[in-house]
Protein backbone atom coordinates (compact mmCIF):
# COMPACT_ATOMS: atom_id res chain seq x y z
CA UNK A 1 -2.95 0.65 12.19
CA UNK A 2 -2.77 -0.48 8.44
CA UNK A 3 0.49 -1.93 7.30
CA UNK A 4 1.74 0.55 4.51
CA UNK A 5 4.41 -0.25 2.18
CA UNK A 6 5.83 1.66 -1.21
CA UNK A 7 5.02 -1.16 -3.98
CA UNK A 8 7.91 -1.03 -6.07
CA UNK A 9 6.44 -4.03 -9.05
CA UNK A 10 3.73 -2.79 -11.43
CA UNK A 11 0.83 -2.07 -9.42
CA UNK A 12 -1.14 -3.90 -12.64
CA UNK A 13 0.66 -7.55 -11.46
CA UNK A 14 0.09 -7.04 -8.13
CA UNK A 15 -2.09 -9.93 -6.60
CA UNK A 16 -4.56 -7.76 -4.00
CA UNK A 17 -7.94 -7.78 -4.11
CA UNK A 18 -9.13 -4.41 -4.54
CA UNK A 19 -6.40 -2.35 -6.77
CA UNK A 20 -7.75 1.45 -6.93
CA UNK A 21 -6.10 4.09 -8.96
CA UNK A 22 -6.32 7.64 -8.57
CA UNK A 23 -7.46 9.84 -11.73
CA UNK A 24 -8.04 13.65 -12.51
CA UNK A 25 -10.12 14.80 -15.29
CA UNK A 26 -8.94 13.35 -18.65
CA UNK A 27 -6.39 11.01 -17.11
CA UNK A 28 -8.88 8.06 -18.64
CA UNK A 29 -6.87 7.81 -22.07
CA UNK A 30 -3.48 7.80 -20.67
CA UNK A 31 -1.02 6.44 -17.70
CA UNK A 32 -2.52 3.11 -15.63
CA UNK A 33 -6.16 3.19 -17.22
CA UNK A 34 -4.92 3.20 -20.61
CA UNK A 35 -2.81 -0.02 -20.19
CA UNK A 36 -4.91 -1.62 -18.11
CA UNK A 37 -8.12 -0.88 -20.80
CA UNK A 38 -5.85 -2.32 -23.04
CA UNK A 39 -5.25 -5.52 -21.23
CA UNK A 40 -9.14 -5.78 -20.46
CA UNK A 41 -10.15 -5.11 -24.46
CA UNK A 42 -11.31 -2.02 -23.77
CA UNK A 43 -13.99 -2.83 -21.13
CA UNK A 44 -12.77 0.14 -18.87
CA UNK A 45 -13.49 2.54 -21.43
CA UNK A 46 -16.89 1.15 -21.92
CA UNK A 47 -17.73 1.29 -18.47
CA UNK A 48 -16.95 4.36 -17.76
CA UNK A 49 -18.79 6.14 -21.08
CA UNK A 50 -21.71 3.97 -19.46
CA UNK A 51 -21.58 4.78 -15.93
CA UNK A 52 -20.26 9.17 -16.88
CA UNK A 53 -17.15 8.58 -15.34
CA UNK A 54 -15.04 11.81 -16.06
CA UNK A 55 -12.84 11.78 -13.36
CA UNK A 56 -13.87 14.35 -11.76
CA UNK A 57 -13.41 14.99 -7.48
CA UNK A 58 -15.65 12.72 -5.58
CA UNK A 59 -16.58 10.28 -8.63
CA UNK A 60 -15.79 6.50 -8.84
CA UNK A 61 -16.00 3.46 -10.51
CA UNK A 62 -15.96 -0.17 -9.94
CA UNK A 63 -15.33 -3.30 -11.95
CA UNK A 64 -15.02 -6.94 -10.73
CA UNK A 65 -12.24 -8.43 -12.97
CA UNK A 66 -11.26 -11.48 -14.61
CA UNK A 67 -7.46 -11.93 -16.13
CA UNK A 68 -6.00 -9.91 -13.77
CA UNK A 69 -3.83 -9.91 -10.94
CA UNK A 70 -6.57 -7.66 -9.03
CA UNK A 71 -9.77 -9.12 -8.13
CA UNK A 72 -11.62 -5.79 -8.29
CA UNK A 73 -10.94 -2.72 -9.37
CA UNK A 74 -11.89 0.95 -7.79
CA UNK A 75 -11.24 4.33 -10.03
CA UNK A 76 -11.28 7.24 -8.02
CA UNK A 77 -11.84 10.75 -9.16
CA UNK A 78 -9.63 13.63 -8.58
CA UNK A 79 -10.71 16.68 -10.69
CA UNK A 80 -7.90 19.04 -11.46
CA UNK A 81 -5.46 16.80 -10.22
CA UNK A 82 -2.45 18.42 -10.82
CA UNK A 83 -3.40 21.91 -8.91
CA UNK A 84 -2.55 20.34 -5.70
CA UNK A 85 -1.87 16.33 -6.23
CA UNK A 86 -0.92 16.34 -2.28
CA UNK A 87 -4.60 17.35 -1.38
CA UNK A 88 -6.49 15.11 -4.22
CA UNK A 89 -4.48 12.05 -2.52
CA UNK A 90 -5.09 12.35 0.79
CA UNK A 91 -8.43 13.02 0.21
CA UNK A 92 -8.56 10.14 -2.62
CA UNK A 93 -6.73 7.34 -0.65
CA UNK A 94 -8.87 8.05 2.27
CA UNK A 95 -12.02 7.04 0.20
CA UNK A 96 -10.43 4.27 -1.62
CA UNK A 97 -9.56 2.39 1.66
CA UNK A 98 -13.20 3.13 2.96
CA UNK A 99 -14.15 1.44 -0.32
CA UNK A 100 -11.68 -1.17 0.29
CA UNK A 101 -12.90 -1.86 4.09
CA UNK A 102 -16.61 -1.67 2.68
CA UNK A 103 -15.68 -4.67 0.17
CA UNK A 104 -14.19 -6.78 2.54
CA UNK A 105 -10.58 -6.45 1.26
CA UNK A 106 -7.65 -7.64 3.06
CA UNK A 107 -4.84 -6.33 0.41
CA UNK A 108 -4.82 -3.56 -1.50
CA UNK A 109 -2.69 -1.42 -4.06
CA UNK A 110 -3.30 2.42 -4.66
CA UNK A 111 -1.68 3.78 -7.62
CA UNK A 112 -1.77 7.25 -9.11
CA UNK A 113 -0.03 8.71 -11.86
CA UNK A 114 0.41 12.71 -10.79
CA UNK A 115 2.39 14.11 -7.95
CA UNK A 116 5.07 16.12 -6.53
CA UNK A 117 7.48 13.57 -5.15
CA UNK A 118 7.62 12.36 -1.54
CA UNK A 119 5.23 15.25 -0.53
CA UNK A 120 2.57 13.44 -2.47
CA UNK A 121 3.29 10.05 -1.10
CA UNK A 122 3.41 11.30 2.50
CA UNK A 123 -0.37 12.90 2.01
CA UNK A 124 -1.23 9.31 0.44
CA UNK A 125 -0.03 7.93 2.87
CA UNK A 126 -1.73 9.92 5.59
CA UNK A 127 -5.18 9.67 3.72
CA UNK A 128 -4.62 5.94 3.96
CA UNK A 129 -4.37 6.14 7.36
CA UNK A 130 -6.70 8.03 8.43
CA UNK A 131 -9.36 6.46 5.69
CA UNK A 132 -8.98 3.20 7.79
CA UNK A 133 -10.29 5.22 11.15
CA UNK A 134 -13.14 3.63 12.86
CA UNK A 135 -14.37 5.02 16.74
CA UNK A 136 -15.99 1.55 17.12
CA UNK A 137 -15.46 1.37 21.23
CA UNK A 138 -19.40 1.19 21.94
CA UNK A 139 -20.83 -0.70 19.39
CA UNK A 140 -22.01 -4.54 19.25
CA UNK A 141 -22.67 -7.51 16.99
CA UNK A 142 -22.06 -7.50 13.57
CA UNK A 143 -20.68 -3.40 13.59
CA UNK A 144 -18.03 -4.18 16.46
CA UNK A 145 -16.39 -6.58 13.46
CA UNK A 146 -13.04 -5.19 12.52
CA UNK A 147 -12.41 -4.38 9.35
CA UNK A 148 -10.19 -7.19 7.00
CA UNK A 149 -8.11 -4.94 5.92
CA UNK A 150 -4.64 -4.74 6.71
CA UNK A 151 -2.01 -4.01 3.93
CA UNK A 152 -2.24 -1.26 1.40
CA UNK A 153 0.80 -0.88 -1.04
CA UNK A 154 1.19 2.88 -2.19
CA UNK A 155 2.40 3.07 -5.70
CA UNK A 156 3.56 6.41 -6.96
CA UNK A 157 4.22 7.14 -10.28
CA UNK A 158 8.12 7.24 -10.38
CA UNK A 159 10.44 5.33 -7.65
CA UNK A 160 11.34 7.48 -5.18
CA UNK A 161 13.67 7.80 -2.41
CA UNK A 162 12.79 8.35 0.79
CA UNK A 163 9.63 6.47 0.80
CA UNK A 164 10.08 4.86 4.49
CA UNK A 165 10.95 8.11 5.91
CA UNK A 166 7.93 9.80 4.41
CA UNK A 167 5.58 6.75 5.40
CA UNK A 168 7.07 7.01 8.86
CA UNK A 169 6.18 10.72 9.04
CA UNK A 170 2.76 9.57 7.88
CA UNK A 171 2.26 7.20 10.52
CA UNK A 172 3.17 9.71 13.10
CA UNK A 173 0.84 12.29 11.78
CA UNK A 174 -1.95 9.66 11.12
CA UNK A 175 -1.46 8.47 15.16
CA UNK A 176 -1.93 12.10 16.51
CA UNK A 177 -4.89 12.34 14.45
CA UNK A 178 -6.75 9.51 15.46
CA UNK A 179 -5.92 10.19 18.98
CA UNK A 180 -7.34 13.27 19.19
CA UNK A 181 -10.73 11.94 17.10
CA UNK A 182 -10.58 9.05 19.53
CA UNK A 183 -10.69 12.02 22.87
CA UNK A 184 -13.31 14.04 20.81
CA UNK A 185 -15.64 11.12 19.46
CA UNK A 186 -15.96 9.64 23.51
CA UNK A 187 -18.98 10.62 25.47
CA UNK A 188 -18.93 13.30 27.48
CA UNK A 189 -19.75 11.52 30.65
CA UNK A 190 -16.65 8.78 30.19
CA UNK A 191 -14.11 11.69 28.94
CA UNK A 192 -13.89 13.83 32.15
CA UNK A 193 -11.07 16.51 32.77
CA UNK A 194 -9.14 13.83 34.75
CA UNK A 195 -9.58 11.15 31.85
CA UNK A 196 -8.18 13.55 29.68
CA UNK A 197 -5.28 13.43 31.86
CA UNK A 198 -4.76 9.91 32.24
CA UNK A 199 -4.04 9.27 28.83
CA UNK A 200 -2.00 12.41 28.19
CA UNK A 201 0.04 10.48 30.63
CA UNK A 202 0.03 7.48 29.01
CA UNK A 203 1.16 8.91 25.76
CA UNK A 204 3.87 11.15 27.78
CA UNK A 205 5.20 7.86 29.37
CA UNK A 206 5.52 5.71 26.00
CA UNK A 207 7.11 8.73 23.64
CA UNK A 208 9.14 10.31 26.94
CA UNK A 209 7.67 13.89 27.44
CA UNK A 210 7.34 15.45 30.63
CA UNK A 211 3.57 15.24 32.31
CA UNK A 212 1.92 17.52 34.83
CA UNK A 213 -1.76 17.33 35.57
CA UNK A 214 -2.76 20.86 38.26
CA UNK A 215 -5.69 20.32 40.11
CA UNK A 216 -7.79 22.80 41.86
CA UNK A 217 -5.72 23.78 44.91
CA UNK A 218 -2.90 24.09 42.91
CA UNK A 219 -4.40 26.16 39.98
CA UNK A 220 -5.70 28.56 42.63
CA UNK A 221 -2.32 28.80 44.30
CA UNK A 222 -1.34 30.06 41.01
CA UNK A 223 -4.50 32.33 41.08
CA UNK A 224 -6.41 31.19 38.45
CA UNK A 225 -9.37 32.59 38.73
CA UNK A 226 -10.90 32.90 35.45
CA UNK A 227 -10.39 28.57 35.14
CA UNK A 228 -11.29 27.70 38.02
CA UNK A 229 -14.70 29.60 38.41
CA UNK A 230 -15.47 27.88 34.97
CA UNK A 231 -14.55 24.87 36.75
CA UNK A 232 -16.85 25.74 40.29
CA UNK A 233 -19.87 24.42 38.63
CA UNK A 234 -19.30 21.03 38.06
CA UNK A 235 -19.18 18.19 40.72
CA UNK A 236 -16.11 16.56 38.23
CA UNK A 237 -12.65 17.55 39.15
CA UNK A 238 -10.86 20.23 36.84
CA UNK A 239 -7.14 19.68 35.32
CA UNK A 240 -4.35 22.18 33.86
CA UNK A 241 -2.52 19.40 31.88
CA UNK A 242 1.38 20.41 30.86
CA UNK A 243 2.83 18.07 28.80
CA UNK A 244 6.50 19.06 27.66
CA UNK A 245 8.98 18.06 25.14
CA UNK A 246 12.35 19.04 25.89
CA UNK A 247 15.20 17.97 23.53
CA UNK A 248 18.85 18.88 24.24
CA UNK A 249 19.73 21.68 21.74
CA UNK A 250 16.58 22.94 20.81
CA UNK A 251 16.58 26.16 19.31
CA UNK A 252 12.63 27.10 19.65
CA UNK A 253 10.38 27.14 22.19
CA UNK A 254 6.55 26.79 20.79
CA UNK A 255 3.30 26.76 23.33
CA UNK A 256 0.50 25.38 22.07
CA UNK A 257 -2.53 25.80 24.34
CA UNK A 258 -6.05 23.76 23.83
CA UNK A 259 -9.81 24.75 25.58
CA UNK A 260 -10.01 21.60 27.31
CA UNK A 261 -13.82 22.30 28.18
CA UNK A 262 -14.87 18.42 28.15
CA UNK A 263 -18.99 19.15 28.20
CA UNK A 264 -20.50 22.95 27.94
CA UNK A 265 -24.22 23.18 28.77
CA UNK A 266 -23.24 27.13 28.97
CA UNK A 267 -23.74 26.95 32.70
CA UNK A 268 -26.37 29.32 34.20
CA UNK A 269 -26.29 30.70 29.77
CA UNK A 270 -27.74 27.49 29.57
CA UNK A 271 -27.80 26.00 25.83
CA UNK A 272 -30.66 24.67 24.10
CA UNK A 273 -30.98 20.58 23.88
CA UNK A 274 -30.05 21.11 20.60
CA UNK A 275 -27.21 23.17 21.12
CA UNK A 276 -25.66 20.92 23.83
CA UNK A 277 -26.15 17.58 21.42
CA UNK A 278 -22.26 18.29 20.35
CA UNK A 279 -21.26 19.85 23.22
CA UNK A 280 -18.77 16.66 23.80
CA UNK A 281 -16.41 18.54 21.36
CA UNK A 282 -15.88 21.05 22.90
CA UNK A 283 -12.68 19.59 24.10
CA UNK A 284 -11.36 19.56 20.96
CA UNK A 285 -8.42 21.82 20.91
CA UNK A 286 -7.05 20.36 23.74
CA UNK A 287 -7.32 16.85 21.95
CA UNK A 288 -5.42 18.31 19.24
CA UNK A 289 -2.32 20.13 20.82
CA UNK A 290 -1.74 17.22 23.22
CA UNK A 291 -1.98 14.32 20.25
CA UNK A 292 0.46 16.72 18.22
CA UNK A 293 2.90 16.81 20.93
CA UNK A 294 2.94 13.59 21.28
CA UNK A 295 3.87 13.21 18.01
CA UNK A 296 6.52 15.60 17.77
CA UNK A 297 8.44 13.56 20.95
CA UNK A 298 7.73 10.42 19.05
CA UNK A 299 9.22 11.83 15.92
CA UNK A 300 12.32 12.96 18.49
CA UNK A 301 11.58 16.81 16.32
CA UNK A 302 14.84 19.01 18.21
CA UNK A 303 12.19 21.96 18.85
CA UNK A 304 11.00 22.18 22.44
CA UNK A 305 7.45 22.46 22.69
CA UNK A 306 4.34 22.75 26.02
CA UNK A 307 1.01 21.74 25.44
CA UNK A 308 -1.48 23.28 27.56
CA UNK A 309 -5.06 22.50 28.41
CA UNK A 310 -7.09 23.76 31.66
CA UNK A 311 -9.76 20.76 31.02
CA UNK A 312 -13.15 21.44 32.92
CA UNK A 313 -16.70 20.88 32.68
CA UNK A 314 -19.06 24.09 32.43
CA UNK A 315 -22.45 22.82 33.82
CA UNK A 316 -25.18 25.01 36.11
CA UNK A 317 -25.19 24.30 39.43
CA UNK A 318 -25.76 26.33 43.31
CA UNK A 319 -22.11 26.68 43.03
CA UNK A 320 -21.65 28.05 39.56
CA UNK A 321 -20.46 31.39 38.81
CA UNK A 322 -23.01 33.75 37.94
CA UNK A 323 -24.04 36.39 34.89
CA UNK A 324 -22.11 39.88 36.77
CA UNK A 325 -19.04 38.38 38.89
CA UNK A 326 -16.22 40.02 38.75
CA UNK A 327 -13.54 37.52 38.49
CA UNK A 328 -9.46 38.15 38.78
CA UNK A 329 -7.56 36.41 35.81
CA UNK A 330 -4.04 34.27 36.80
CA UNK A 331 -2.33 38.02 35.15
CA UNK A 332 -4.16 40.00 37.90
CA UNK A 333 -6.81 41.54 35.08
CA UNK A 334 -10.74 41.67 35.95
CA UNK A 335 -12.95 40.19 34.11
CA UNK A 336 -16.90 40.85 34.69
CA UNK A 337 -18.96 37.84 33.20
CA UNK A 338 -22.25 39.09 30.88
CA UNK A 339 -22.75 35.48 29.44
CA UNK A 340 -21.35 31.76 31.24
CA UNK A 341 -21.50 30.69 28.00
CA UNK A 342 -18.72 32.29 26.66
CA UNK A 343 -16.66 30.02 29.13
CA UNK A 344 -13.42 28.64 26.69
CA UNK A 345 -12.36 32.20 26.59
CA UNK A 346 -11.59 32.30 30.30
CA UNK A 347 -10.09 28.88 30.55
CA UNK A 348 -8.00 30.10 27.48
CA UNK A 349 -6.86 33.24 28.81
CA UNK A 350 -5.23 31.43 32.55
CA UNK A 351 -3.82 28.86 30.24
CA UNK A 352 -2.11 32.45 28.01
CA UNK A 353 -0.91 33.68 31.38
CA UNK A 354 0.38 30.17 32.47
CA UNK A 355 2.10 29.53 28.93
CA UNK A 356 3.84 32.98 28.69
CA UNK A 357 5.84 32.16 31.95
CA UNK A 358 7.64 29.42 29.70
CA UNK A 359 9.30 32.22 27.84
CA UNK A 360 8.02 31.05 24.47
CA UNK A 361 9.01 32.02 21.15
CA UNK A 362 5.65 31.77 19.77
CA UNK A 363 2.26 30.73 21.41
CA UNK A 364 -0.27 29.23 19.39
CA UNK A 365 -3.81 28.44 20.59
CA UNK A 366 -6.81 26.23 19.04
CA UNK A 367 -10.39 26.21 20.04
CA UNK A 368 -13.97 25.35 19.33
CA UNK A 369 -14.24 28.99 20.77
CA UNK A 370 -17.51 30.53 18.88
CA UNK A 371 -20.42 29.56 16.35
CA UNK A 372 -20.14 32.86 14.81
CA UNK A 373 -16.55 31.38 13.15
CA UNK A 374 -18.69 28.90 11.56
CA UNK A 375 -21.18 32.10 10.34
CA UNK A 376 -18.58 33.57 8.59
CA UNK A 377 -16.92 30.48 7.36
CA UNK A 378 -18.53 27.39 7.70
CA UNK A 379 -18.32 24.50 8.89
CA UNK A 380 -15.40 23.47 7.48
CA UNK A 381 -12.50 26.27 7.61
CA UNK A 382 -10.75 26.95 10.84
CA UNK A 383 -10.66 31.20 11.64
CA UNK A 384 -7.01 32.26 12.11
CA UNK A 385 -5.82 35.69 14.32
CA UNK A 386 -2.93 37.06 15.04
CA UNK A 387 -0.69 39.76 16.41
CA UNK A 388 2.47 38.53 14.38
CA UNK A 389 2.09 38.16 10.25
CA UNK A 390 5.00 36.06 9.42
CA UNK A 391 3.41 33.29 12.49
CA UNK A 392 0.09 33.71 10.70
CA UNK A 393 1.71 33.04 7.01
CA UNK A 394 3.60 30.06 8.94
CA UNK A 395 0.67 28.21 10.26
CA UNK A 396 -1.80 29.18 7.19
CA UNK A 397 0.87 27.52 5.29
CA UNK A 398 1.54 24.16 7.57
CA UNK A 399 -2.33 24.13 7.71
CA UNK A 400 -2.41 23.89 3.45
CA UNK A 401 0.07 21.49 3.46
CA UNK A 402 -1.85 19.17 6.18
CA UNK A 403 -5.34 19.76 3.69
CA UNK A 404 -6.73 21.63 6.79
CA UNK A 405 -8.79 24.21 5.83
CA UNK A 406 -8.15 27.98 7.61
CA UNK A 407 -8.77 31.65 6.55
CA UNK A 408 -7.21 34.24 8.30
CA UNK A 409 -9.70 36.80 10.16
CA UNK A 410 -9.06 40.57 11.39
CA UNK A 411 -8.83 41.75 14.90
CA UNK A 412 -10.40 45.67 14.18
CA UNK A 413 -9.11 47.55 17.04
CA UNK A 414 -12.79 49.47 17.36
CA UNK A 415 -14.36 45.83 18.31
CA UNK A 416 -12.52 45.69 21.18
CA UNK A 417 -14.98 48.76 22.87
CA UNK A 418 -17.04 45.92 22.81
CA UNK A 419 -15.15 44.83 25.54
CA UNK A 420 -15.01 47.51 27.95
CA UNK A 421 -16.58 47.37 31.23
CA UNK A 422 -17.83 49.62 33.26
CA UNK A 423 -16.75 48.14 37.08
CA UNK A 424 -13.99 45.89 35.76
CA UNK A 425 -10.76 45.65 32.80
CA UNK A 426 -12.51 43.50 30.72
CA UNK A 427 -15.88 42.12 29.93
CA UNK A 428 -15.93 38.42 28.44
CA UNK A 429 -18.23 39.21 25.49
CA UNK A 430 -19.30 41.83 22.86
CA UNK A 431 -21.74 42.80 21.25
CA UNK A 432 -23.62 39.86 18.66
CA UNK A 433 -21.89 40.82 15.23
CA UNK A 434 -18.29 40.25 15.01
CA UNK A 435 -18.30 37.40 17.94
CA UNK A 436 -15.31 35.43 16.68
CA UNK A 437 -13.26 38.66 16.16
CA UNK A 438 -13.96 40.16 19.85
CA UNK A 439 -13.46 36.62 21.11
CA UNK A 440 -9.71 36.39 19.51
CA UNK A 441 -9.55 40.52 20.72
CA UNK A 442 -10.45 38.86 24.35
CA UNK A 443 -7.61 36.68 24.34
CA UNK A 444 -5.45 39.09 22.74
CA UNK A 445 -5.87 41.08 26.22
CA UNK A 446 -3.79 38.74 27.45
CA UNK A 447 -1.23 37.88 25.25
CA UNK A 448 1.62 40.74 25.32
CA UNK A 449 3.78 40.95 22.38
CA UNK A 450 4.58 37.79 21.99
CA UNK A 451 3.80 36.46 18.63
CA UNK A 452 0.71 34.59 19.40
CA UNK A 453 -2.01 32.66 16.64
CA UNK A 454 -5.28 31.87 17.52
CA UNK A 455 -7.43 29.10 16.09
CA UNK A 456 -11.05 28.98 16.12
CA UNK A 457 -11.79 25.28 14.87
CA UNK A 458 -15.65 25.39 15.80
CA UNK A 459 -16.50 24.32 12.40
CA UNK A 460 -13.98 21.78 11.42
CA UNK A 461 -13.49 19.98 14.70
CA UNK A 462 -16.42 17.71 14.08
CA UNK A 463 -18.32 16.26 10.23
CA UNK A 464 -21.38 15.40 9.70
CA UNK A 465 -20.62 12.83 7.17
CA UNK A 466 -17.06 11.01 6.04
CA UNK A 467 -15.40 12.88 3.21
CA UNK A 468 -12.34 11.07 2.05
CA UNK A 469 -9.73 10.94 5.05
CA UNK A 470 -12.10 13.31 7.38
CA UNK A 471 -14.53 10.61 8.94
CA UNK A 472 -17.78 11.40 10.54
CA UNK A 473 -17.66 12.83 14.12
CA UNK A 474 -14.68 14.18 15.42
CA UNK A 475 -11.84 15.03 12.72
CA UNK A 476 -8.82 15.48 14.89
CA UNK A 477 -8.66 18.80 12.98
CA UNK A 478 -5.41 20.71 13.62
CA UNK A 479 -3.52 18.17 15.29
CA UNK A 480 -1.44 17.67 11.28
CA UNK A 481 -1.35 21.17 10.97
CA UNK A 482 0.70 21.79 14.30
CA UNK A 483 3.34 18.69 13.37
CA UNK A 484 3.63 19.94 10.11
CA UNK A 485 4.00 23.93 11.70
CA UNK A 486 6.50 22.09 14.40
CA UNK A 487 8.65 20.15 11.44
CA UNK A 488 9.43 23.18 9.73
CA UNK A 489 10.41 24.93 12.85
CA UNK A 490 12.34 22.50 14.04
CA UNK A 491 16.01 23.67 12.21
């Protein structure tokens, strides 16, 4: 991970090769550009009348320099800076250390001259961070080379207090993150259910939580059925993975519960090639809650939290359930099946049943549950339901503050005649319009009155290209969101 420090000398003397400074719209003729266009005789200005550079979101500009501690120098657009100067960071720094990497710097100062305090230098931090993220495992020759970079100095625009802390928070967030996009970004055919488990272990052993990996016989002891004929396909093993934090005192009790499904051909629903290219992801969720708590044991937070993830592969085979079973859920409810490939549901809906025996104050679930979320929002905002408003407002606004991108959806009573069935309680899909809605109205079945969230991240989970901090492939989206949902639960 990058060595980040708060730069307390003027980020204009500082000797680094690659000094990049963050500006919104109009910033050009004031702050850090003005005095260092000054000290270069006006050749800034120049530049960036010749090049259009406004300052706007996503522009930059780069001069080589000479009479000056920096070797190079990187503007980086951030629009309307001041609207959210947490957001325009993250997303800023991110891109100015992918510059940096790209250049071939080993030292670097980012300096910016808006923000709201240590909230601001936490989110540069974290963009930082996660800008420096490279999955990197499989390749060879000259694109296995690491990148040179290794210290960044963060210069905000007044000293502050309670820099290290907010770093430190930074680093924690920026670890979860890239663990998850580490889980999500693997092949499918490395990162089986019991993979998954072996480094949830590993991460429970170094930061102290409490690990349990259930495999079949002792998920169907428990009688989950709608999990394990999911799981009945596949020649690979299936796990329930519980990993638990449990500080003394804790006031709250949070479950967080992840589809763990690690490769979904849509079993005898089979998918299209094309639809199974980035069916690895599908594990996402469960990446996400188990990197998060992680974290939150690592950060010692005093609020008790489970992670959950039933991790299995959904692949046709002689043994795989079919289109009309009748299966019986871990609750006792009957599900009849009208489509395999509306698989995360069931896995979800065991894990609800197995998470609701821990007594939780709320219960929270992510998952890359349905392509109509991405229909209605895109690919890059997260759909949010819920049974409980003021857990809804809670996470919407932990997800804001993490620049994760969610939009909270209905759950229309009506839809869920979609459901009915005529020989069993339930049936696991609807009708085709409305097929995130009657998906979160599935699990919702199952949930009580508890106040439960649920997160479809179908869209977000993986990018198609790097945008600042996000890199291309998995995003680790949601793991931030949860820490920063746990940190301000934690009194």
């Amino acid at each position: 991970m990058l060595d980040l420090l708060v730069g307390h000398a003027d980020p204009l003397a500082e000797p680094v090769d690659l000094l990049a400074i963050v500006c919104g719209e109009g910033d050009l003729d004031s702050g850090l550009p003005k005095r260092l266009d000054s000290k270069l005789g006006g050749l800034l200005a120049r530049a960036a009348a010749d090049e259009r550079f406004r300052g706007k979101a996503g522009q930059t500009l780069g001069l080589h320099l000479v009479g000056t501690e920096a070797r190079r120098l990187l503007l980086i657009g951030a629009g309307s800076f001041a609207r959210d100067p947490a957001r325009a960071l993250r997303i800023a720094a991110g891109a100015a250390v992918r510059a940096g990497a790209s250049a071939g710097a080993s030292r670097m100062a980012l300096a910016w001259s808006v923000g709201d305090g240590l909230p601001a230098l936490e989110a540069a931090a974290e963009g930082a961070l996660l800008g420096s993220y490279r999955f990197d495992r499989y390749l060879t020759g000259e694109r296995a080379q690491p990148s040179a970079l290794a210290r960044v100095s963060l210069h905000p625009p007044v000293p502050l207090e309670g820099g290290p802390a907010a770093i430190a928070r930074a680093q924690v967030t920026a670890r979860a993150v890239s663990r998850a996009r580490d889980l999500v970004n693997e092949p499918a055919g490395y990162l089986t259910p019991t993979r998954i488990a072996a480094a949830a272990e590993t991460w429970a052993s170094a930061a102290g939580l409490g690990f349990e990996a259930l495999g079949r016989a002792q998920c169907a002891a428990l009688g989950m059925g709608l999990f394990l004929a999911v799981a009945q396909g596949s020649d690979e093993e299936p796990r329930f993975i519980h990993l638990s934090w449990k500080p003394a005192h804790a006031r709250r009790r949070i479950v967080l519960i992840g589809k763990g499904v690690t490769f979904d051909s849509g079993g005898l629903s089979l998918k299209t090639n094309e639809g199974m290219l980035d069916m690895k992801t599908d594990m996402a969720g469960a990446a996400a809650v188990l990197a998060a708590t992680a974290g939150a044991a690592e950060e010692q937070l005093p609020i008790e939290v489970h992670a959950l993830a039933a991790c299995t592969e959904n692949m046709p085979s002689g043994r795989s359930y079919k289109l009309g079973d009748v299966l019986r859920s871990m609750d006792g409810k009957t599900v009849e099946i009208n489509n395999t490939d509306a698989e995360g549901r069931l896995t979800l809906a065991d894990a609800i049943t197995f998470g609701l025996r821990l007594n939780p104050d709320a219960l929270l679930d992510f998952a890359t549950l349905t392509g109509a979320c991405m229909v209605a929002l895109g690919p890059h905002t997260a759909g949010v339901m819920s049974n409980d408003d003021t857990l809804a407002s809670d996470l919407l606004s932990a997800a804001e503050a993490a620049g994760e991108d969610a939009w909270r959806l209905p759950l229309p009573p009506r839809l869920a005649e979609q459901l009915k069935s005529d020989i069993a309680d339930l049936r696991n899909t609807g009708e085709r319009w409305g097929g995130a809605l009657t998906a979160g109205l599935f699990l919702k079945e199952f949930v009580g009155s508890v106040p439960w969230v649920h997160v479809d991240i179908a869209g977000p989970s993986s990018a198609s290209k790097d945008h600042g901090h996000v890199t291309k492939g998995g995003t680790g989206f949601a793991a931030s969101s949860i820490l920063k949902y746990l940190r301000r639960n934690a009194g």
